[in-house]
Structure formats: structure tokens, C-alpha cells
PDB file of N, CA and C in Angstrom:
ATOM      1  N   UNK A   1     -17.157 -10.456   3.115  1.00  0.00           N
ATOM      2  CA  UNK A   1     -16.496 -11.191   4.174  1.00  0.00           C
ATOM      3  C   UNK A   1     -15.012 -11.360   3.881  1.00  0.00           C
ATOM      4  N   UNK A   2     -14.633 -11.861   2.528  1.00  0.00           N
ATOM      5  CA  UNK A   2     -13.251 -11.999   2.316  1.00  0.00           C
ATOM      6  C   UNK A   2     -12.575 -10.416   2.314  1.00  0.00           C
ATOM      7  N   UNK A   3     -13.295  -9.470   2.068  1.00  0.00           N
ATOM      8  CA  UNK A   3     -12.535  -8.185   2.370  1.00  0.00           C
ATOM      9  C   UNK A   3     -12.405  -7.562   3.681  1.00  0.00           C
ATOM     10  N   UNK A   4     -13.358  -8.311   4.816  1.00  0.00           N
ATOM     11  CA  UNK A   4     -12.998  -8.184   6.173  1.00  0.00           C
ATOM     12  C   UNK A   4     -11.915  -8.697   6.408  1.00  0.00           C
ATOM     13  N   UNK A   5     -11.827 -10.301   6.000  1.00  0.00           N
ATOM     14  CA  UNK A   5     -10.347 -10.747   6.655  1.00  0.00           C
ATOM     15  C   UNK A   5      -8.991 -10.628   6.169  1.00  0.00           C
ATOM     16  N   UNK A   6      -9.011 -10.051   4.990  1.00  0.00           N
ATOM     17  CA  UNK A   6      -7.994  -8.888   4.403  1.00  0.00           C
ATOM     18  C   UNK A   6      -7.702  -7.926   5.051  1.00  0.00           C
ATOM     19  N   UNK A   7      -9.016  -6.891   5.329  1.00  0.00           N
ATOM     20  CA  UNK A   7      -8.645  -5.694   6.215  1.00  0.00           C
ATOM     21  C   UNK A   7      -7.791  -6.627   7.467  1.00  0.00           C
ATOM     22  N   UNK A   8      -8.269  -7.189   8.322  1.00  0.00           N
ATOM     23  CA  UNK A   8      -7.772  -7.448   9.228  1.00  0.00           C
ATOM     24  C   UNK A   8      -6.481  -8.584   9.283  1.00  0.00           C
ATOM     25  N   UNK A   9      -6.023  -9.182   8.442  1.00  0.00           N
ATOM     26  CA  UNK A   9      -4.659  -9.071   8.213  1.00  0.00           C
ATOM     27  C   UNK A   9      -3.760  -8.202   7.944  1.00  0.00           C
ATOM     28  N   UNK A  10      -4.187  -7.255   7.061  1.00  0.00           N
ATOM     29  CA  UNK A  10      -3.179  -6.012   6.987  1.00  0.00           C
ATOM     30  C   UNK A  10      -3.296  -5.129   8.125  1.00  0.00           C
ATOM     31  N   UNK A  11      -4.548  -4.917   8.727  1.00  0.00           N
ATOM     32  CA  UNK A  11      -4.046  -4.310  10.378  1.00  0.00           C
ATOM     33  C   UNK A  11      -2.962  -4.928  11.284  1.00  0.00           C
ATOM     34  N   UNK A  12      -3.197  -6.662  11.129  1.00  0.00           N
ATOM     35  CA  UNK A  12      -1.866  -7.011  11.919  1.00  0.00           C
ATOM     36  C   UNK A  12      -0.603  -7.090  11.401  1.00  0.00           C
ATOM     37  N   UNK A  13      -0.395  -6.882   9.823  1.00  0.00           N
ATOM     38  CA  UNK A  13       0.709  -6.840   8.833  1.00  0.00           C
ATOM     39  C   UNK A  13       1.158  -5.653   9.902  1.00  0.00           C
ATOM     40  N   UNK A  14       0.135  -4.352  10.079  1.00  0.00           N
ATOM     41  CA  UNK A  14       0.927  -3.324   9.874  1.00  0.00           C
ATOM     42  C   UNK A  14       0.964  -3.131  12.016  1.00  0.00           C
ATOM     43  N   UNK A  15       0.432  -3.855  12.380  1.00  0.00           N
ATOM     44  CA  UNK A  15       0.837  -4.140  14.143  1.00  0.00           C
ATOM     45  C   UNK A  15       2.297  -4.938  14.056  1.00  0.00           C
ATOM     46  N   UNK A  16       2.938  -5.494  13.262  1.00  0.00           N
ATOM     47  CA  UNK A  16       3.917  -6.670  13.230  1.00  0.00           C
ATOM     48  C   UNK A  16       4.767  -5.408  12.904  1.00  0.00           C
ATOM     49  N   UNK A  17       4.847  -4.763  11.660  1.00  0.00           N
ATOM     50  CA  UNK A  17       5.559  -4.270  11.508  1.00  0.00           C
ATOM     51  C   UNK A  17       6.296  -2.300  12.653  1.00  0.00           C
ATOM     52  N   UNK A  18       5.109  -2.256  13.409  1.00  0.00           N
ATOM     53  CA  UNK A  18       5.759  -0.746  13.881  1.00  0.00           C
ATOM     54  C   UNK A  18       6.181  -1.818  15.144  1.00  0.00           C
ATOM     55  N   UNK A  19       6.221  -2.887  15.656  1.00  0.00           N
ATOM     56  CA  UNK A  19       6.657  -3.280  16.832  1.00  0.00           C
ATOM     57  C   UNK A  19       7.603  -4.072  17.085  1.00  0.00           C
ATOM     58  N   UNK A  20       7.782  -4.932  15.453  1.00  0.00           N
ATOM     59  CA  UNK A  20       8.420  -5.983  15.716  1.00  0.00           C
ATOM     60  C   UNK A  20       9.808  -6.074  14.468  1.00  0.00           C
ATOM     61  N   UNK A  21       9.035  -5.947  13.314  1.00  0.00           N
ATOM     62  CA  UNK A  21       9.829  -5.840  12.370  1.00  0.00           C
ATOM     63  C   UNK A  21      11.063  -5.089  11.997  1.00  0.00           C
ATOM     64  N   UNK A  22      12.241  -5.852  11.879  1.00  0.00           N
ATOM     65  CA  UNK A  22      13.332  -4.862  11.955  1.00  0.00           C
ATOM     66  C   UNK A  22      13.432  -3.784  10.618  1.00  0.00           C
ATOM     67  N   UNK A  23      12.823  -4.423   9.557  1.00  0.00           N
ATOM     68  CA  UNK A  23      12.863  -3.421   8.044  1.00  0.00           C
ATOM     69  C   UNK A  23      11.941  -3.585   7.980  1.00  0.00           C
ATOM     70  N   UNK A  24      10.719  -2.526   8.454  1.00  0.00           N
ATOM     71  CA  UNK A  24       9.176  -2.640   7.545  1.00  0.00           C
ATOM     72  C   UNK A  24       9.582  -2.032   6.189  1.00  0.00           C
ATOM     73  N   UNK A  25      10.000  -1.418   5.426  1.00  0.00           N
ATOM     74  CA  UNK A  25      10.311  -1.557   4.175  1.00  0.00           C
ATOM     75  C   UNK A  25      10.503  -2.618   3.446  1.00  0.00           C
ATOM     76  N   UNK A  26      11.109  -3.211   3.659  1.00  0.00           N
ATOM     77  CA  UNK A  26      11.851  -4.672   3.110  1.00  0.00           C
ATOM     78  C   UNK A  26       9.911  -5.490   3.267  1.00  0.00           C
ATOM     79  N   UNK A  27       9.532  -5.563   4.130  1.00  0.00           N
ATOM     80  CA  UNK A  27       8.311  -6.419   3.996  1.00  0.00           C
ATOM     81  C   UNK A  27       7.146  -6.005   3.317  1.00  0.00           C
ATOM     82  N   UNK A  28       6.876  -4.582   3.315  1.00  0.00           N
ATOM     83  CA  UNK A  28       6.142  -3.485   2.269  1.00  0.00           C
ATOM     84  C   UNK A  28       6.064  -3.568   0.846  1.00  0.00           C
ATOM     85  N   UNK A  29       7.736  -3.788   1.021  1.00  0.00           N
ATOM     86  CA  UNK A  29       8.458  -4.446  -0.598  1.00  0.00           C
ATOM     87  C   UNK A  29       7.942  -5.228  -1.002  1.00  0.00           C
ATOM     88  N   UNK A  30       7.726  -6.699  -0.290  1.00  0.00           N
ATOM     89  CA  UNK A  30       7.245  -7.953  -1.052  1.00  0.00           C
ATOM     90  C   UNK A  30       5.768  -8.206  -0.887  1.00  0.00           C
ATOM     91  N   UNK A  31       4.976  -7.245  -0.725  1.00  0.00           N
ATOM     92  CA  UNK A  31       2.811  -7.624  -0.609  1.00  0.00           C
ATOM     93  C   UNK A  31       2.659  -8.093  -2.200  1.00  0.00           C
ATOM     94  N   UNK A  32       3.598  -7.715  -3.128  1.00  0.00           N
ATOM     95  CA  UNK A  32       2.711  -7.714  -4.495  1.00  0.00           C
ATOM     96  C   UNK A  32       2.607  -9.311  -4.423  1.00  0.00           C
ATOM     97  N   UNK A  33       3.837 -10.197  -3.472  1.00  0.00           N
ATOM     98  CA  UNK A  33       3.434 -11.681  -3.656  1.00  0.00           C
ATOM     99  C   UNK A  33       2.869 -12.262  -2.356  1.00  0.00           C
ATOM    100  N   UNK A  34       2.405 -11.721  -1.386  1.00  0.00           N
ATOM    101  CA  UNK A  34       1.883 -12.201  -0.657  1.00  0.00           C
ATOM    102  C   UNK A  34      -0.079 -12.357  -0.876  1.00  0.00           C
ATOM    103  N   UNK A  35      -0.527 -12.562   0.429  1.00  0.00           N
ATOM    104  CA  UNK A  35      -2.405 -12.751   0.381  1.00  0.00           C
ATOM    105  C   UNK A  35      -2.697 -11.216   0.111  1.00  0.00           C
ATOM    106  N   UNK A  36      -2.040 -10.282   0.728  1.00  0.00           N
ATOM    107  CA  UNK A  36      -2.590  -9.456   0.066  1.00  0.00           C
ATOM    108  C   UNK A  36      -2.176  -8.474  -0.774  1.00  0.00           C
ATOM    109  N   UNK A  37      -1.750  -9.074  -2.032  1.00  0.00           N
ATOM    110  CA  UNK A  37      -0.884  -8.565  -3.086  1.00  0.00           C
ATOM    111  C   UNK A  37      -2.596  -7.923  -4.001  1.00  0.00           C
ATOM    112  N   UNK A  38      -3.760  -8.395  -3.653  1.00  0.00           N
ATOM    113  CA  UNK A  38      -4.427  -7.585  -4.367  1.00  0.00           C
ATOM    114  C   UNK A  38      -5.579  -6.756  -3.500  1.00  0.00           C
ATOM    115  N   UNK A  39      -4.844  -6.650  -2.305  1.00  0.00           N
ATOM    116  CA  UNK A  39      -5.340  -5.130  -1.198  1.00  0.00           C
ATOM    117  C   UNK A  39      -4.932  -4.215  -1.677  1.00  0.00           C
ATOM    118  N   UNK A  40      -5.682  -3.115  -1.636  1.00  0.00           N
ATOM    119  CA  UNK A  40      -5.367  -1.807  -2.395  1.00  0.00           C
ATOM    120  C   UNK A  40      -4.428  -1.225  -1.333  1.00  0.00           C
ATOM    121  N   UNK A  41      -5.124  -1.304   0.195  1.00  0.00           N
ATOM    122  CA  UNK A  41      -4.694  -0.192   1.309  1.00  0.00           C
ATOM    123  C   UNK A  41      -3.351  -0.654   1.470  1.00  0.00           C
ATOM    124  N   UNK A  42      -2.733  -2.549   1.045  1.00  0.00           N
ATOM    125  CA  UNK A  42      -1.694  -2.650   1.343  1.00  0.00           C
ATOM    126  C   UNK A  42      -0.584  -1.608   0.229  1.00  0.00           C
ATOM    127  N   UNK A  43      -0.654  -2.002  -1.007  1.00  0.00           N
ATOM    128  CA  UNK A  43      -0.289  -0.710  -1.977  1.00  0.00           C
ATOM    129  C   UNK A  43      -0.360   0.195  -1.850  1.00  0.00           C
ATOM    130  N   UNK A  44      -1.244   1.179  -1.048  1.00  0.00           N
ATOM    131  CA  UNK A  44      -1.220   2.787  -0.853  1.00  0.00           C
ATOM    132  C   UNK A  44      -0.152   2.845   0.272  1.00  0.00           C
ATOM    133  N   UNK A  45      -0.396   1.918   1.417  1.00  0.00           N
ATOM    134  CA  UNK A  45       0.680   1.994   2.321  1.00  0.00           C
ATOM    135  C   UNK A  45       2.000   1.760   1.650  1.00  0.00           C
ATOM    136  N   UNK A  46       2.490   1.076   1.021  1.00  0.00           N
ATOM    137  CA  UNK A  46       3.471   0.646   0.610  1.00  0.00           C
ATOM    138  C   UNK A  46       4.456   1.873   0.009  1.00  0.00           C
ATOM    139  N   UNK A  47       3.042   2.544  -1.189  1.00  0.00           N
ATOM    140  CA  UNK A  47       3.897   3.488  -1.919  1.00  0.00           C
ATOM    141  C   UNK A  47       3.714   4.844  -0.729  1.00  0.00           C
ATOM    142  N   UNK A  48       3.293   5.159  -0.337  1.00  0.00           N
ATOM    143  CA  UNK A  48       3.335   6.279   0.914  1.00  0.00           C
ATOM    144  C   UNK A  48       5.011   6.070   1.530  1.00  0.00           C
ATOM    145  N   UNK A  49       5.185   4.756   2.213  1.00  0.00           N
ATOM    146  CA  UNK A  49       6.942   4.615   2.575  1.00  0.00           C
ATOM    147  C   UNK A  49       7.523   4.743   1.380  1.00  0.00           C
ATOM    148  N   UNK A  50       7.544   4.433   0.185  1.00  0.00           N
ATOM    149  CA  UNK A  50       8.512   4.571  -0.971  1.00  0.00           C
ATOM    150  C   UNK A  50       8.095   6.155  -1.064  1.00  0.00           C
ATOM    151  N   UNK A  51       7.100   6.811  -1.167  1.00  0.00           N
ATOM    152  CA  UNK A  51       7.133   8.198  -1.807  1.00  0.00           C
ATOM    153  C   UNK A  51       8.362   9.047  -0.115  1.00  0.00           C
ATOM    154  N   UNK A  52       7.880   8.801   0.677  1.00  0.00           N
ATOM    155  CA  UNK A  52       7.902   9.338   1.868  1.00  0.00           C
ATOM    156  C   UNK A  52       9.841   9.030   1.810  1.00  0.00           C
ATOM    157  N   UNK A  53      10.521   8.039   1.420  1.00  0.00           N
ATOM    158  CA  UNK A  53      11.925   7.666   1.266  1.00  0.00           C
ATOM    159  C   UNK A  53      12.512   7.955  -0.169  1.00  0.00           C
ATOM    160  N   UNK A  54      11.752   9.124  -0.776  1.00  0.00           N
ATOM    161  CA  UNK A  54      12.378   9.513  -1.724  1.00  0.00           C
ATOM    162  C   UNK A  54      12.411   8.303  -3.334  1.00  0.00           C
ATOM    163  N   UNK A  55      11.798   7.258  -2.719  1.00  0.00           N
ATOM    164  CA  UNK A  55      11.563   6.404  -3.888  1.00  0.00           C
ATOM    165  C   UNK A  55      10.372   6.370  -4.950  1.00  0.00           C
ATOM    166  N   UNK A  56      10.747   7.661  -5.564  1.00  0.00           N
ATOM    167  CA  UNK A  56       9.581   7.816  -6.697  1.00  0.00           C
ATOM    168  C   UNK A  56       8.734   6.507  -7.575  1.00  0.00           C
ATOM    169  N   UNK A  57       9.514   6.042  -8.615  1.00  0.00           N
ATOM    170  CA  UNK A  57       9.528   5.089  -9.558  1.00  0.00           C
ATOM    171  C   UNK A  57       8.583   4.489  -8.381  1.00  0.00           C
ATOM    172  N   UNK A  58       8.816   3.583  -7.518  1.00  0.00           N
ATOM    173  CA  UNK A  58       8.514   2.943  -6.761  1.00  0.00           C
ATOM    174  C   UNK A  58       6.932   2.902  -6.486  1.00  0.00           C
ATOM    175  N   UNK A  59       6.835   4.152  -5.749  1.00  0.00           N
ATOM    176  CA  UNK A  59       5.795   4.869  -4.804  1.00  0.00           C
ATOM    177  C   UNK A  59       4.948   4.935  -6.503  1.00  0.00           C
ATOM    178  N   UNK A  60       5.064   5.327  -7.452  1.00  0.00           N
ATOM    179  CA  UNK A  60       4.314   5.987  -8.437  1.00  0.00           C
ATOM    180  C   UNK A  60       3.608   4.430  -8.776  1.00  0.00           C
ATOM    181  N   UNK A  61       4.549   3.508  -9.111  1.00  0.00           N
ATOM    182  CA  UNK A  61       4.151   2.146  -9.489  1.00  0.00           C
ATOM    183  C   UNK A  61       2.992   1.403  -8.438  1.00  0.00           C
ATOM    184  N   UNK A  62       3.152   1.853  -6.897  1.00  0.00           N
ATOM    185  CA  UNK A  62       2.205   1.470  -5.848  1.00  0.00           C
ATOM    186  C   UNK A  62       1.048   2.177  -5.576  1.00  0.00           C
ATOM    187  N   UNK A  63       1.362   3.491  -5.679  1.00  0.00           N
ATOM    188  CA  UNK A  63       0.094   4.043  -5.806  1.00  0.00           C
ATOM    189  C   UNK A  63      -0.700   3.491  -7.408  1.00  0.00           C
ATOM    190  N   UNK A  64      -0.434   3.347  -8.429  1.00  0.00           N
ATOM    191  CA  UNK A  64      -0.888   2.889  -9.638  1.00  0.00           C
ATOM    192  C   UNK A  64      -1.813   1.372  -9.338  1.00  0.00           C
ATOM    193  N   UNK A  65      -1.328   0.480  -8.916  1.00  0.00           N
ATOM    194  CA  UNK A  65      -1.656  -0.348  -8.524  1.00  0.00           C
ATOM    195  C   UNK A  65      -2.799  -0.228  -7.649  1.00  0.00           C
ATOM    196  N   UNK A  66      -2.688   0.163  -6.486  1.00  0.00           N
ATOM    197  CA  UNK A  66      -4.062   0.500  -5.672  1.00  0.00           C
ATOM    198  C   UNK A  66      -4.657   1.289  -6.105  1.00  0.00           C
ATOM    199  N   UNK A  67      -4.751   2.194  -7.172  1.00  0.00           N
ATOM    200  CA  UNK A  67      -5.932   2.689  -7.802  1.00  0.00           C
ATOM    201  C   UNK A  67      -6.696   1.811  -8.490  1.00  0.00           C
ATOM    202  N   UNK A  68      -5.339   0.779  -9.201  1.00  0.00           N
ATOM    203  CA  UNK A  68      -6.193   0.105 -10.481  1.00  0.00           C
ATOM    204  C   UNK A  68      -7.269  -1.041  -9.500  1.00  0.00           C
ATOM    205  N   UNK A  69      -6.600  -1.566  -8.145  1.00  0.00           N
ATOM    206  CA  UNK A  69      -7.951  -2.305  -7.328  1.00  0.00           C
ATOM    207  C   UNK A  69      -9.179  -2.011  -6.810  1.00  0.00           C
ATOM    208  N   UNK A  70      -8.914  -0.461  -5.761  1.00  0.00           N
ATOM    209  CA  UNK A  70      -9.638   0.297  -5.541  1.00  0.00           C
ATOM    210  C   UNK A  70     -11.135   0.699  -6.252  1.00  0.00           C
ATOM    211  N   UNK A  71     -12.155   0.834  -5.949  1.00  0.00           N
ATOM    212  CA  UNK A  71     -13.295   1.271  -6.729  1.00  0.00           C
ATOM    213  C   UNK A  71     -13.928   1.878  -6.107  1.00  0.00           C
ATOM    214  N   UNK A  72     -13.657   2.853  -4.500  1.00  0.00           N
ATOM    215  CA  UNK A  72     -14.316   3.437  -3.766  1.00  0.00           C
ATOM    216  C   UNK A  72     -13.819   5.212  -4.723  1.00  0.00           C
ATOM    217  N   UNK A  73     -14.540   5.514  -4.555  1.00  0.00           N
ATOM    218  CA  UNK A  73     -14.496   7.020  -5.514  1.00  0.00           C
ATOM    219  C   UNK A  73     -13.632   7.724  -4.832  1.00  0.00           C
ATOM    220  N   UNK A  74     -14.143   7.768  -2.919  1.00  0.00           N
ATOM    221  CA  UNK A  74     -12.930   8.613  -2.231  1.00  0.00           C
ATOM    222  C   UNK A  74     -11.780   8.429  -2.327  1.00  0.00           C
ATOM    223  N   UNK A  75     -11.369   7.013  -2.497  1.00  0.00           N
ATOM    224  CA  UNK A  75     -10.002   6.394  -2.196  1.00  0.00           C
ATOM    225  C   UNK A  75      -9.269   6.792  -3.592  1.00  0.00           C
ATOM    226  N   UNK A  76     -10.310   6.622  -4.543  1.00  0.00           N
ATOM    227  CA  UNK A  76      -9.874   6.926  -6.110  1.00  0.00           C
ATOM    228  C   UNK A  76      -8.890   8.267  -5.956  1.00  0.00           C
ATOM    229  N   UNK A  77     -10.028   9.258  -5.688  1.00  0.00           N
ATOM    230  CA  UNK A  77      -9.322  10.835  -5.631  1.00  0.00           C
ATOM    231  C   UNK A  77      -7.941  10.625  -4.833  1.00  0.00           C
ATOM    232  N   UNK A  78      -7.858  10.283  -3.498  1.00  0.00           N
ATOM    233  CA  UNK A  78      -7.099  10.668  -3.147  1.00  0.00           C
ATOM    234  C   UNK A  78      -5.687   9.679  -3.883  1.00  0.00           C
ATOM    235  N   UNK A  79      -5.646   8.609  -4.205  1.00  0.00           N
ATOM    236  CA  UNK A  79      -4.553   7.957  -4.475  1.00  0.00           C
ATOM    237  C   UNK A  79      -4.219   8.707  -6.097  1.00  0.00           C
ATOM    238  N   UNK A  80      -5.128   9.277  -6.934  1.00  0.00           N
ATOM    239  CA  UNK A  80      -4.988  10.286  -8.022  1.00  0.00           C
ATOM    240  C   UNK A  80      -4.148  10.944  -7.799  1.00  0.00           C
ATOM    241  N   UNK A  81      -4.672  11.974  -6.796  1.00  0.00           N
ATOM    242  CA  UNK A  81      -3.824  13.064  -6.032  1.00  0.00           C
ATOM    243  C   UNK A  81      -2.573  12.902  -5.887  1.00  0.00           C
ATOM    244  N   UNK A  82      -2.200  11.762  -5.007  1.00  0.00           N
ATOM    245  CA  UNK A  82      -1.122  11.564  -4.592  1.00  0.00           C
ATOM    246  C   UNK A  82      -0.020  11.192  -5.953  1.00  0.00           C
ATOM    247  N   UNK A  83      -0.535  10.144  -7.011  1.00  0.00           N
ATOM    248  CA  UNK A  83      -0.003  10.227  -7.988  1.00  0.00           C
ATOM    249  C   UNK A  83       0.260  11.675  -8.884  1.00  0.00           C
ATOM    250  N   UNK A  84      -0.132  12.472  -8.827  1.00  0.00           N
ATOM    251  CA  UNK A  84      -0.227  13.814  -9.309  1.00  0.00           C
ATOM    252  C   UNK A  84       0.883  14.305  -8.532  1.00  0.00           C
ATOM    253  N   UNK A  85       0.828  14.562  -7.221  1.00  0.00           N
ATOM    254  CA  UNK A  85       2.165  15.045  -6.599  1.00  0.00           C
ATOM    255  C   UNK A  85       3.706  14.553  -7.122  1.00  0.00           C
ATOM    256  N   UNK A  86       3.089  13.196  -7.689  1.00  0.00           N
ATOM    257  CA  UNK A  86       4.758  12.345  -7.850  1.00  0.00           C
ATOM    258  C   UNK A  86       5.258  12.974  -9.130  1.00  0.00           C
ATOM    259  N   UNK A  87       4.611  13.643  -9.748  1.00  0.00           N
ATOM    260  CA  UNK A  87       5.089  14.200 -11.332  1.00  0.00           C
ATOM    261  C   UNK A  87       6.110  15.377 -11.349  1.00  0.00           C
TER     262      UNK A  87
END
């Protein structure tokens, strides 16, 4: 149940941000201290805009993070992957 209403805050995190938000970066930036600083999908999203803006260090540190929460095997591979690309 508490990982339903996670998911569904970060769906409206991420409704706030393509409509409303003037820097979704800047707010991407700060999840590690918000409610859902220990959502994985918020971290994969996060480092996806840092990898995607050329911010390695960044993106490598976010994808790291949502692996280390993550425990779904698919999600595992692919956030692996993606860390693998950053090398």
C-alpha cells in the first residue's frame, strides 16, 4: 500500500513537472530529500535527465541509487545497463 501511494505521487511529481514547472531539473535535483528520496523510479528518472544533459557523475550516482532500492530483477538489468553505458 505505501508503495502505491509513492507510485502515485511521483506520477503527479512528474504531471507537475511537464506542465507546470519552470526547471524540472532543478526539482529532479532535490528527491534525494524529499518523500520520495527512497523511490527507485524517482532516481532512474532523475538520472535519465542528468545522463540525457550530459551530466555523467550525476546520472551515474542516480542510477546507483535506484538500483541499490530496486529489487525487481527487470528493473535491476535495465538500470545495470544503463550504468554500463555511462562508462
Amino acid at each position: 500500500m505505501a508503495s502505491e501511494a509513492l507510485h502515485v505521487k511521483f506520477l503527479k511529481l512528474l504531471m507537475w513537472v511537464g506542465h507546470s514547472c519552470p526547471t524540472p531539473l532543478t526539482l529532479l535535483l532535490t528527491l534525494e530529500h524529499g518523500e520520495l528520496a527512497n523511490y527507485y523510479l524517482a532516481h532512474s528518472a532523475r538520472a535519465d535527465m542528468c545522463r540525457r544533459l550530459g551530466r555523467t557523475a550525476e546520472a551515474r550516482a542516480s542510477y546507483e541509487k535506484a538500483l541499490a532500492l530496486t529489487q525487481q530483477e527487470p528493473e535491476r538489468r535495465f538500470l545495470a545497463r544503463r550504468l554500463e553505458e555511462l562508462k
